[in-house]
Each structure stands twice: as structure tokens, then as C-alpha cells.
Protein backbone atom coordinates (compact mmCIF):
# COMPACT_ATOMS: atom_id res chain seq x y z
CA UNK A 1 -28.45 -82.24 58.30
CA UNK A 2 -27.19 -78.72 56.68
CA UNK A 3 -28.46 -75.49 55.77
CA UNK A 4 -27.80 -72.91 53.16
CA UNK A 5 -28.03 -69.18 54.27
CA UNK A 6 -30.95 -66.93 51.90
CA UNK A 7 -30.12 -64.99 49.00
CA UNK A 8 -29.77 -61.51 48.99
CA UNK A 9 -33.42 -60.98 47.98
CA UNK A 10 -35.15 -63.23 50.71
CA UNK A 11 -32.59 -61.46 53.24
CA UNK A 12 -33.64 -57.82 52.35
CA UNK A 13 -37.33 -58.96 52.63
CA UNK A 14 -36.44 -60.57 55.80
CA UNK A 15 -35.55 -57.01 57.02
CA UNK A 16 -38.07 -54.81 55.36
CA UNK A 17 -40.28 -57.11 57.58
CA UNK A 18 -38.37 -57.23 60.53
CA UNK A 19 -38.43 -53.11 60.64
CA UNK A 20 -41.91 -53.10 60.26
CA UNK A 21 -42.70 -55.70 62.78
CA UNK A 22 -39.73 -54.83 65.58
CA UNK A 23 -37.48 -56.91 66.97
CA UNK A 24 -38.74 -58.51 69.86
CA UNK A 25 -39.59 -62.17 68.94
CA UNK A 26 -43.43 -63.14 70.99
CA UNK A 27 -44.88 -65.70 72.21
CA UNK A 28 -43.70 -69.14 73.20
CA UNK A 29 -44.38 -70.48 76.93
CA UNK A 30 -45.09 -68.07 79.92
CA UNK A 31 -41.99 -66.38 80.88
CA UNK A 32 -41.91 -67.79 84.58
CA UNK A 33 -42.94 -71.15 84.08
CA UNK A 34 -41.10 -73.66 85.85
CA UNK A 35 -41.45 -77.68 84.69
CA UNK A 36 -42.30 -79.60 87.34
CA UNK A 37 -40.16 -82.56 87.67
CA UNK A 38 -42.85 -85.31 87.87
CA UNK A 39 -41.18 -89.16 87.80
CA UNK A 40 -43.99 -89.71 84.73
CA UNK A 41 -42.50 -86.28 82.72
CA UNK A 42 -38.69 -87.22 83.14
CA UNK A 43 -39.53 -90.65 82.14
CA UNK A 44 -41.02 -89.55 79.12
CA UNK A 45 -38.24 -87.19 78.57
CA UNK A 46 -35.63 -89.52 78.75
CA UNK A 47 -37.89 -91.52 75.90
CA UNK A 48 -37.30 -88.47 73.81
CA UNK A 49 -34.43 -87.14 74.01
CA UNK A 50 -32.81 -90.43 74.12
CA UNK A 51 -34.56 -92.77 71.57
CA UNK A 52 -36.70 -89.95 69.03
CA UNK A 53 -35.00 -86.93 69.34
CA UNK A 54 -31.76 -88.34 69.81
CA UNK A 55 -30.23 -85.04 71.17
CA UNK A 56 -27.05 -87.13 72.11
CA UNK A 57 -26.62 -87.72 68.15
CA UNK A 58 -24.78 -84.67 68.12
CA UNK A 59 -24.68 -83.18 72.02
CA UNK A 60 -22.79 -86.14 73.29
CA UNK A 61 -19.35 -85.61 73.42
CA UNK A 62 -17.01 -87.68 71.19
CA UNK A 63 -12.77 -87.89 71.66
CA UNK A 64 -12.20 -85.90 68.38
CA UNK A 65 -15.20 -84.04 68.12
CA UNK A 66 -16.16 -85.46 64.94
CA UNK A 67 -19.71 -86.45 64.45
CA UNK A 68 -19.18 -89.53 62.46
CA UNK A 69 -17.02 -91.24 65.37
CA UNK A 70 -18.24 -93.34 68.30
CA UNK A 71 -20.11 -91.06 71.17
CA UNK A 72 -18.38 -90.93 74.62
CA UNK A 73 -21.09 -93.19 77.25
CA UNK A 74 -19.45 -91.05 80.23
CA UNK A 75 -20.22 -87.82 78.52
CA UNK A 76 -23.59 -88.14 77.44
CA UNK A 77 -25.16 -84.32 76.22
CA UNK A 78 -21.85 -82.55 77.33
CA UNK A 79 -21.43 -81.32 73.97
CA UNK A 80 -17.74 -80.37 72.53
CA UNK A 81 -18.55 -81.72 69.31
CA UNK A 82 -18.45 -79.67 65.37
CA UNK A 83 -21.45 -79.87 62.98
CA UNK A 84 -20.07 -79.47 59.67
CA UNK A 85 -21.47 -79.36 56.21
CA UNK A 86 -20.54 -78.85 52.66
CA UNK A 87 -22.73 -76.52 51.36
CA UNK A 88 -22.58 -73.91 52.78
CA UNK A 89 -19.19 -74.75 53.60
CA UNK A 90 -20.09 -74.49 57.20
CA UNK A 91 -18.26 -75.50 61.32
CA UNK A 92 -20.38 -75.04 64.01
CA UNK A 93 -20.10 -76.20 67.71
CA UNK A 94 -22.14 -78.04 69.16
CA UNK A 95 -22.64 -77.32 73.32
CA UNK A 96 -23.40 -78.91 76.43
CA UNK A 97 -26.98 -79.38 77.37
CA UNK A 98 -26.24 -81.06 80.45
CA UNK A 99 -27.53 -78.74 83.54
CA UNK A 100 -23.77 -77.88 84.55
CA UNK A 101 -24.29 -74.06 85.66
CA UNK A 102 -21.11 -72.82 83.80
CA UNK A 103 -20.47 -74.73 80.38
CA UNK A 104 -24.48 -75.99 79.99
CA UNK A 105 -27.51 -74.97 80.46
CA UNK A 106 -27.70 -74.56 84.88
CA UNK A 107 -28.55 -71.05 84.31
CA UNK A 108 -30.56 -71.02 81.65
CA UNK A 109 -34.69 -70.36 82.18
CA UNK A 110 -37.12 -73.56 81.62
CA UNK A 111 -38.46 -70.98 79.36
CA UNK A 112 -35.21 -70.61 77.75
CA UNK A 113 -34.72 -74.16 77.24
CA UNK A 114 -37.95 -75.03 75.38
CA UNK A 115 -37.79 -71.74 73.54
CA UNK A 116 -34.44 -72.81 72.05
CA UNK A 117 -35.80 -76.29 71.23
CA UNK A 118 -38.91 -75.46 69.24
CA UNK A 119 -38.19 -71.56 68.21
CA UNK A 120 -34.34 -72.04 67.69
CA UNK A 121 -33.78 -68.90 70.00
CA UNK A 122 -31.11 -69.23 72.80
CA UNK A 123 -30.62 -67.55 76.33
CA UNK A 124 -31.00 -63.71 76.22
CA UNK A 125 -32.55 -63.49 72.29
CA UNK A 126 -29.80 -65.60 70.77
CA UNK A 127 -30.48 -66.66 67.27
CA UNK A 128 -29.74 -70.40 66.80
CA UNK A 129 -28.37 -71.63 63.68
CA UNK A 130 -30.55 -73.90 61.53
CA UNK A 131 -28.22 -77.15 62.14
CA UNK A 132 -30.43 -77.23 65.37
CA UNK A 133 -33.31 -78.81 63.70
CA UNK A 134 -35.77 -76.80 65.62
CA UNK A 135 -38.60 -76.41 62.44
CA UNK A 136 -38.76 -80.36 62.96
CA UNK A 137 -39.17 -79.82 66.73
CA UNK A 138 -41.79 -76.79 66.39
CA UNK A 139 -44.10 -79.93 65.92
CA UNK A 140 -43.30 -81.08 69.73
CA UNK A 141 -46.45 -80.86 71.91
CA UNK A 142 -45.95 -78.45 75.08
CA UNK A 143 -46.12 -81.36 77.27
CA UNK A 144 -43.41 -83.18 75.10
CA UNK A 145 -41.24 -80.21 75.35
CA UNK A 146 -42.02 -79.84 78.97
CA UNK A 147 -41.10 -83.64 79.80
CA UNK A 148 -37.32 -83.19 77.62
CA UNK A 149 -36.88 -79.98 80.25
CA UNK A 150 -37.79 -82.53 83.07
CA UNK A 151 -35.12 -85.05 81.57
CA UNK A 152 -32.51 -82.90 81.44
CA UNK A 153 -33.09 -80.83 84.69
CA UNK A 154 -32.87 -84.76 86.43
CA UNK A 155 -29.87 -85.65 84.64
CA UNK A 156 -26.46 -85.39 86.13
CA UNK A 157 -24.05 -82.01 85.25
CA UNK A 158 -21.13 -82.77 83.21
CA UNK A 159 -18.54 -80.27 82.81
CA UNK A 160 -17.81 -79.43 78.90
CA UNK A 161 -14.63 -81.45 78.26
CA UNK A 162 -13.20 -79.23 76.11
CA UNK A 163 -13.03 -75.55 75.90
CA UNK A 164 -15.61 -73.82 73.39
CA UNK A 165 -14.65 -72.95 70.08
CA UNK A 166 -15.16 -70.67 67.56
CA UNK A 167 -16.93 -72.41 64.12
CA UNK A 168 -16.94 -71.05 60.46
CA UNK A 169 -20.32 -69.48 59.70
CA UNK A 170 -21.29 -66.84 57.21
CA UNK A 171 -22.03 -63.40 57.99
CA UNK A 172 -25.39 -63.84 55.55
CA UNK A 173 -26.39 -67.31 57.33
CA UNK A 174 -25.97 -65.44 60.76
CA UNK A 175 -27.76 -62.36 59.37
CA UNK A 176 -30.57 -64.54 58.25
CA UNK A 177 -30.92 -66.42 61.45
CA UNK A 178 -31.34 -63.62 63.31
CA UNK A 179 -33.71 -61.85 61.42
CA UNK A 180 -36.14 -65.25 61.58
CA UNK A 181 -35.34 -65.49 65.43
CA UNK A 182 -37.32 -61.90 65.64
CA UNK A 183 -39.69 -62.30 63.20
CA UNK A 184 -41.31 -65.90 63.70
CA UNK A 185 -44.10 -66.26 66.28
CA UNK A 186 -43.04 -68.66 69.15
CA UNK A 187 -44.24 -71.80 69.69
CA UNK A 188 -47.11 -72.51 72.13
CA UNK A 189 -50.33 -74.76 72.52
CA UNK A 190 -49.06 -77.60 70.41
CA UNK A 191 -52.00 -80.12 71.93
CA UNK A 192 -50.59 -83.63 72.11
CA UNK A 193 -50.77 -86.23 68.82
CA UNK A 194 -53.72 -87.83 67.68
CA UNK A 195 -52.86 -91.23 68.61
CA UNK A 196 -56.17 -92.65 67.32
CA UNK A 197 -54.98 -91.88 63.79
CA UNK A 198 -52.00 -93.95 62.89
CA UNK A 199 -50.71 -92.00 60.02
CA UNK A 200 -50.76 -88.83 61.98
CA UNK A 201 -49.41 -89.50 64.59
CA UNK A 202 -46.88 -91.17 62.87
CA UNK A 203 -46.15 -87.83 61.43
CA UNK A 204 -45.71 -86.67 64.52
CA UNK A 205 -42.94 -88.69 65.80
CA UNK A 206 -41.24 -88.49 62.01
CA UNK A 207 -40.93 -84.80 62.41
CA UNK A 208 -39.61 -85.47 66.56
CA UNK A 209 -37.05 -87.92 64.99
CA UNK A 210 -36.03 -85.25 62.33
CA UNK A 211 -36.36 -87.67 59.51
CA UNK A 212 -37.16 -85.15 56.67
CA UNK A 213 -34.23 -83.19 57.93
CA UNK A 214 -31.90 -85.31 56.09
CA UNK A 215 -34.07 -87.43 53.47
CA UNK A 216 -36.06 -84.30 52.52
CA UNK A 217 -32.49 -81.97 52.03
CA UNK A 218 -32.27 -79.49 49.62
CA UNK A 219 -29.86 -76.80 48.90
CA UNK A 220 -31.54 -74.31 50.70
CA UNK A 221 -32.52 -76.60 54.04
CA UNK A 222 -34.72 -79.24 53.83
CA UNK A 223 -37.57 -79.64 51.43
CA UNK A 224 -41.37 -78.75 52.47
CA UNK A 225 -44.14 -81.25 51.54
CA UNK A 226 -45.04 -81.16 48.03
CA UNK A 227 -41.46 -80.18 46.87
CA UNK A 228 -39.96 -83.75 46.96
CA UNK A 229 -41.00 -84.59 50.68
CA UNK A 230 -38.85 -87.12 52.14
CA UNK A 231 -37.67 -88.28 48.78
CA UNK A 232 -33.97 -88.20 49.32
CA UNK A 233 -31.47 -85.42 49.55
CA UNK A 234 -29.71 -83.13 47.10
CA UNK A 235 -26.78 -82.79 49.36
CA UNK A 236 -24.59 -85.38 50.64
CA UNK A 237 -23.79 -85.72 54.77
CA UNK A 238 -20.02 -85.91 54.92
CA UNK A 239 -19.47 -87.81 58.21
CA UNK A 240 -19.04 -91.11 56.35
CA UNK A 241 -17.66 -89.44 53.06
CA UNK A 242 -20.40 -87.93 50.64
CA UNK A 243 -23.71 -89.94 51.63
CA UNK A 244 -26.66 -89.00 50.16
CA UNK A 245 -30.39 -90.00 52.42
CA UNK A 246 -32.19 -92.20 50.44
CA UNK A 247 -35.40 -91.56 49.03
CA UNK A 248 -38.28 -93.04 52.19
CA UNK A 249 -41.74 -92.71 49.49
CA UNK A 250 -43.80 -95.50 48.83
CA UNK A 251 -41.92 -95.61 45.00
CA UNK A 252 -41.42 -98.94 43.97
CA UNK A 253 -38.67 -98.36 41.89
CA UNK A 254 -36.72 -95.59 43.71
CA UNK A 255 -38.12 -95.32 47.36
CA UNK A 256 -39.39 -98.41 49.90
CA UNK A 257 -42.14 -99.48 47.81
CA UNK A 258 -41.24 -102.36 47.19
CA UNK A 259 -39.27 -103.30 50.18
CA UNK A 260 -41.08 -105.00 53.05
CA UNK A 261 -41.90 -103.15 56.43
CA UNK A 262 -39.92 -105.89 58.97
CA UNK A 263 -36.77 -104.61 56.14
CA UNK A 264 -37.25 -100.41 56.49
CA UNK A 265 -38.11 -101.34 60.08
CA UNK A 266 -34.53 -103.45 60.61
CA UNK A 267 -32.76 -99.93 58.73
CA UNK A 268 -34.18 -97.23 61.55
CA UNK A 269 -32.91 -99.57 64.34
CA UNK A 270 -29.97 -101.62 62.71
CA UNK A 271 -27.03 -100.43 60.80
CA UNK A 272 -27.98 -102.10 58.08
CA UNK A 273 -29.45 -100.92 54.62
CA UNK A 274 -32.32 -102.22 52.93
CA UNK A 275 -30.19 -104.29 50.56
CA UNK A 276 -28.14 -106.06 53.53
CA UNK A 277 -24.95 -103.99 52.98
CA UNK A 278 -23.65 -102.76 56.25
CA UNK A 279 -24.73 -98.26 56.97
CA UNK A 280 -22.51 -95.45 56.95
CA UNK A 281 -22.93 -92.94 58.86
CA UNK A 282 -24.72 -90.61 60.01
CA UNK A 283 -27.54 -93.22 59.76
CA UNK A 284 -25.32 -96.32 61.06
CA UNK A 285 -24.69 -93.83 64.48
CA UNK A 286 -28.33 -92.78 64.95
CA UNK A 287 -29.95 -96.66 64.71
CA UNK A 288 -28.45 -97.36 68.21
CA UNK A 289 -30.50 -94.26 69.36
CA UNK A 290 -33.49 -95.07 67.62
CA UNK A 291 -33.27 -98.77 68.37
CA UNK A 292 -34.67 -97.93 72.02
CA UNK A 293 -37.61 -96.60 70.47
CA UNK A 294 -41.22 -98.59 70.65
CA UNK A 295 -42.48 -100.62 68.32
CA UNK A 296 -45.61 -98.81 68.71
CA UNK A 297 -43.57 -95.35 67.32
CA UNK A 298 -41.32 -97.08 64.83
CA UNK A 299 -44.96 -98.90 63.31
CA UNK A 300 -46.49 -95.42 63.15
CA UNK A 301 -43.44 -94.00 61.26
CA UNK A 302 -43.64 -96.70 59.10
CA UNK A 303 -47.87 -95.96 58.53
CA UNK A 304 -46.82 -92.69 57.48
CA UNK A 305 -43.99 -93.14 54.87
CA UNK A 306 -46.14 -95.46 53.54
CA UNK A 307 -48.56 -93.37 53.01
CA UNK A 308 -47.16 -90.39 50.81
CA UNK A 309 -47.34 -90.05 47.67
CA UNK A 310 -44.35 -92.20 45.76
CA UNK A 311 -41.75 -89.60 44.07
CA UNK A 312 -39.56 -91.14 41.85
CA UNK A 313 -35.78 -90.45 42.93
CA UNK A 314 -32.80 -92.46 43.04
CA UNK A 315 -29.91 -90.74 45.03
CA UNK A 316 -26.10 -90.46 43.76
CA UNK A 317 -24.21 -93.81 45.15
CA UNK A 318 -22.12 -93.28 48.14
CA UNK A 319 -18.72 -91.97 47.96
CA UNK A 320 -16.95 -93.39 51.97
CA UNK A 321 -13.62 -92.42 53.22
CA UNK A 322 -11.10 -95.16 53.34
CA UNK A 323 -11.72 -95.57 56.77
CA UNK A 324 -14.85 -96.14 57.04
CA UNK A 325 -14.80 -97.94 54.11
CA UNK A 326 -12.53 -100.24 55.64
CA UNK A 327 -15.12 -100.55 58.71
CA UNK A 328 -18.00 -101.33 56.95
CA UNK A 329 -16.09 -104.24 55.33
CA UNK A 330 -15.34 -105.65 58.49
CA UNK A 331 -19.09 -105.22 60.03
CA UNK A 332 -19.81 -106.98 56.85
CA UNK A 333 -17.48 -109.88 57.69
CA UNK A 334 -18.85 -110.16 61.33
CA UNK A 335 -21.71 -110.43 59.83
CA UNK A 336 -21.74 -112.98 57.29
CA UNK A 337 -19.36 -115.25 59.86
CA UNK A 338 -21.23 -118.06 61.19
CA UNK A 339 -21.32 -117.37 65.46
């Protein structure tokens, strides 16, 4: 996932509204709630964070603190990691969400927790930067949102490994991020999914799995519906290289048309394209997350792709470092091998 700060015009309009409005951001969950740590809520937090969200995708800490490399098992949500993108040319750390009280989230508020999941604001008003992909999670039901507290309130502390560092941002895409943190309602009385209706509530767990984050990326953050929608993005992810999402519509040419479900449905949990070609990441590292999930969620994901409207777009070929060129060929080989 990136971002791309706004232009000067959107960021003056920003302010003109935040000084009419104020500055205090409203809404959101009562200030004193506390989640109550139910064995049914952490269960279905540990569902979520670990196999739809996939917070560990980036929070769990990795030996160089690249993205695109393997995730430490010992470390999981300790954080220590960069986000990086190329445009805007942009290094951001990525923290520990683990409930250690002095390099995670201990001390933080349950208020303060789900606030910076689903509004993107932090402990004490902090604006979050958009690599959190907190518009995708705005869609999170309270209960949801109250059940990934629950999780990771029940989950062991872990220390940060590694002490925090300072990242590369812009002084516009701060500026901008602040302003929204103030200006945007918070989130409250999201009712649960409509389970009854297949394609809706496969929407549902699309946006908690942050799908159109990447396959609906544009140059200024990912694409609404009706510009494109998950149709493949303008920007390439640079863990792997220069990857570019492919495009998820129903287009038969371009999209998953005219692909088979069991073959999309093998891509979300394998590292494994469509065509049989071994992934790259960041896809190849998020399967093993969503891999856990049920076949229940992954069918209803499936309902809804299906059903938008097919937008013909073919996405620039891959461009892989050397290295990961190199292991791809050999997943190939391990795979074609007879056992």
C-alpha cells in the first residue's frame, strides 16, 4: 500500500475547513470504555487480526526490517519494521502493538486503540499516516474492533527489538494527515455484516482484508468505487522490485473473468498466481496470513469480486530484484519436482 500527500489546493481547503470547524476531532467510542476480555471476543480477535486483517503483515518484526523478508514467529506485532513507498518517496516505521507498557501500546486507552484502528488517530490526538490502512478498517463493526482490542490486550508483551526510528515523510503529507485527523467524524455504530447477503458481506471482509488498498492504488491513495475499483494499481509495491496488483474485476480479458474460482481462491491463500508462476511479494507474504482464513470468508470475497462491474486493465509486467528473482525460481523448481 502507499499514499500520496494532497496538493496545495485540497490542503488549503483542508484548513479553511478545519478553522471553521476547530480542531478537536468527535466522536468514535465512549471515552471510558473498557473491552471486556470475553474467551468468545479474543477468539474472534485473534481471527482478525491474524488471518483478515493481517496486522502482523507489517507489525511483526522482521531481522532487517524490511517488509518483503520473512516475519520473525518469536516477535509477532512487536513492530521495528519500515513501510516504504515510491511515490511519494516515503520511510515510515512501523511500531509495536503488542501490550508492552513502554515500546507498545500498555498505556494506551481501549479507546485509543480502536480510535487509531478505524479513525487513524493515535494516543493523545496523534495523526496517523495513511500507510495505516484505517479508511479500509472504518468499515470494521464496533464489536469487530472491540474483539481485535480483546486479542491484543490477551496477547503476550514483547519488548520492541530495536530502538524507534525516525522515517522520511513530507511536511505536506504530515500537514494533510493532521488536518483529516481533526476534521473527520469518528467512527461509531458500525452494526455487524449482513451475513444473509453473500455479496455484502463479502464486501465487508474485502475492505477488513484491505484488498482495494493495493489492487485499487492510485497516485493519490487508493481508488474509490466507480474510479477503477479494484482494477489494479497505478503504482508498483517495491518489496519484491516494482509489482504492480493485478486487476480482481470480473473482465475476461484483463481481470479474473475468465479464471475459475478454486484458481483466484488458490492465489489469496497460496503463493501462487493465477497462471501457476510462483508470487512475489507483498502478495506471496500475506497468503500465509490469509490462508488461516475460512472458507466461508474467502467464498464471500470471492461473491463479491465477482460481482463488480468488469474494467478492462492489464497492469505493467513485474520488474523483481535479483534476489527474489532468484527465489521464485527455486519455489518454482520445488514445485514442479516430483515429491
Amino acid at each position: 500500500m502507499t499514499c500520496s500527500p494532497p496538493g496545495p489546493r485540497a490542503l488549503s481547503h483542508a484548513l479553511a475547513i478545519c478553522a471553521a470547524v476547530g480542531v478537536c476531532a468527535c466522536g468514535g467510542p465512549p471515552a471510558d470504555e473498557r473491552v471486556e476480555l470475553t474467551p468468545g471476543r479474543i477468539a474472534r480477535g485473534a481471527y482478525l487480526v491474524n488471518a483478515v486483517t493481517i496486522c502482523g503483515s507489517c507489525h511483526t518484526t522482521r531481522d532487517s526490517g524490511h517488509l518483503g523478508d520473512p516475519e520473525r514467529a518469536d516477535l509477532p506485532l512487536a513492530g521495528g519494521n519500515f513501510f516504504e513507498s515510491v511515490e511519494p518517496r516515503l520511510r515510515v516505521w512501523v511500531p509495536n502493538i503488542t501490550n508492552d507498557p513502554d515500546t507498545g501500546l500498555g498505556r494506551w486507552s481501549d479507546r485509543e486503540i480502536m480510535t487509531a484502528i478505524r479513525d487513524g488517530v493515535g494516543r493523545h490526538g496523534r495523526a496517523l499516516l495513511p500507510v495505516m490502512p484505517f479508511e479500509s478498517y472504518r468499515h470494521l463493526s464496533d464489536e469487530d474492533v472491540r474483539a481485535i482490542v480483546a486479542y491484543l490486550r490477551a496477547s503476550p508483551p514483547i519488548r520492541e527489538p530495536r530502538p524507534r526510528s525516525e522515517g522520511d515523510v513530507s511536511f505536506l503529507l504530515r500537514a494533510g494527515s493532521w488536518i483529516r485527523a481533526r476534521v473527520q467524524p469518528g467512527v461509531h455504530g458500525v452494526p455487524p455484516p449482513p451475513r444473509g447477503d453473500r455479496v455484502k458481506y463479502g464486501e465487508y471482509v474485502a475492505h477488513a482484508a484491505t484488498c482495494s488498498d493495493c489492487h485499487s492504488l492510485g497516485t493519490r491513495g487508493p481508488r474509490n468505487q466507480g474510479n477503477r475499483y479494484l482494477a489494479g494499481s497505478d503504482l508498483p509495491m517495491i518489496e519484491g522490485g516494482a509489482v504492480w496488483a493485478p486487476n480482481l474485476t470480473p473482465d475476461a480479458a484483463t481481470g479474473i473473468g475468465g479464471v475459475g474460482r478454486d484458481l483466484v481462491k488458490r492465489s489469496i491463500r497460496e503463493p501462487v498466481r493465477i497462471d501457476g508462476t510462483p508470487m512475489a511479494p507483498p502478495m506471496s507474504l500475506l497468503t500465509r496470513h490469509y490462508a488461516a482464513m475460512t472458507d466461508d470468508d474467502v467464498d464471500a470475497v470471492l461473491d463479491y469480486l465477482y460481482a463488480q462491474i468488469p474494467i478492462r486493465q492489464l497492469v505493467p509486467v513485474r520488474r523483481l530484484k535479483p534476489e527474489i528473482a532468484a527465489r521464485l525460481r527455486r519455489a518454482q523448481g520445488a514445485r514442479e519436482r516430483p515429491p
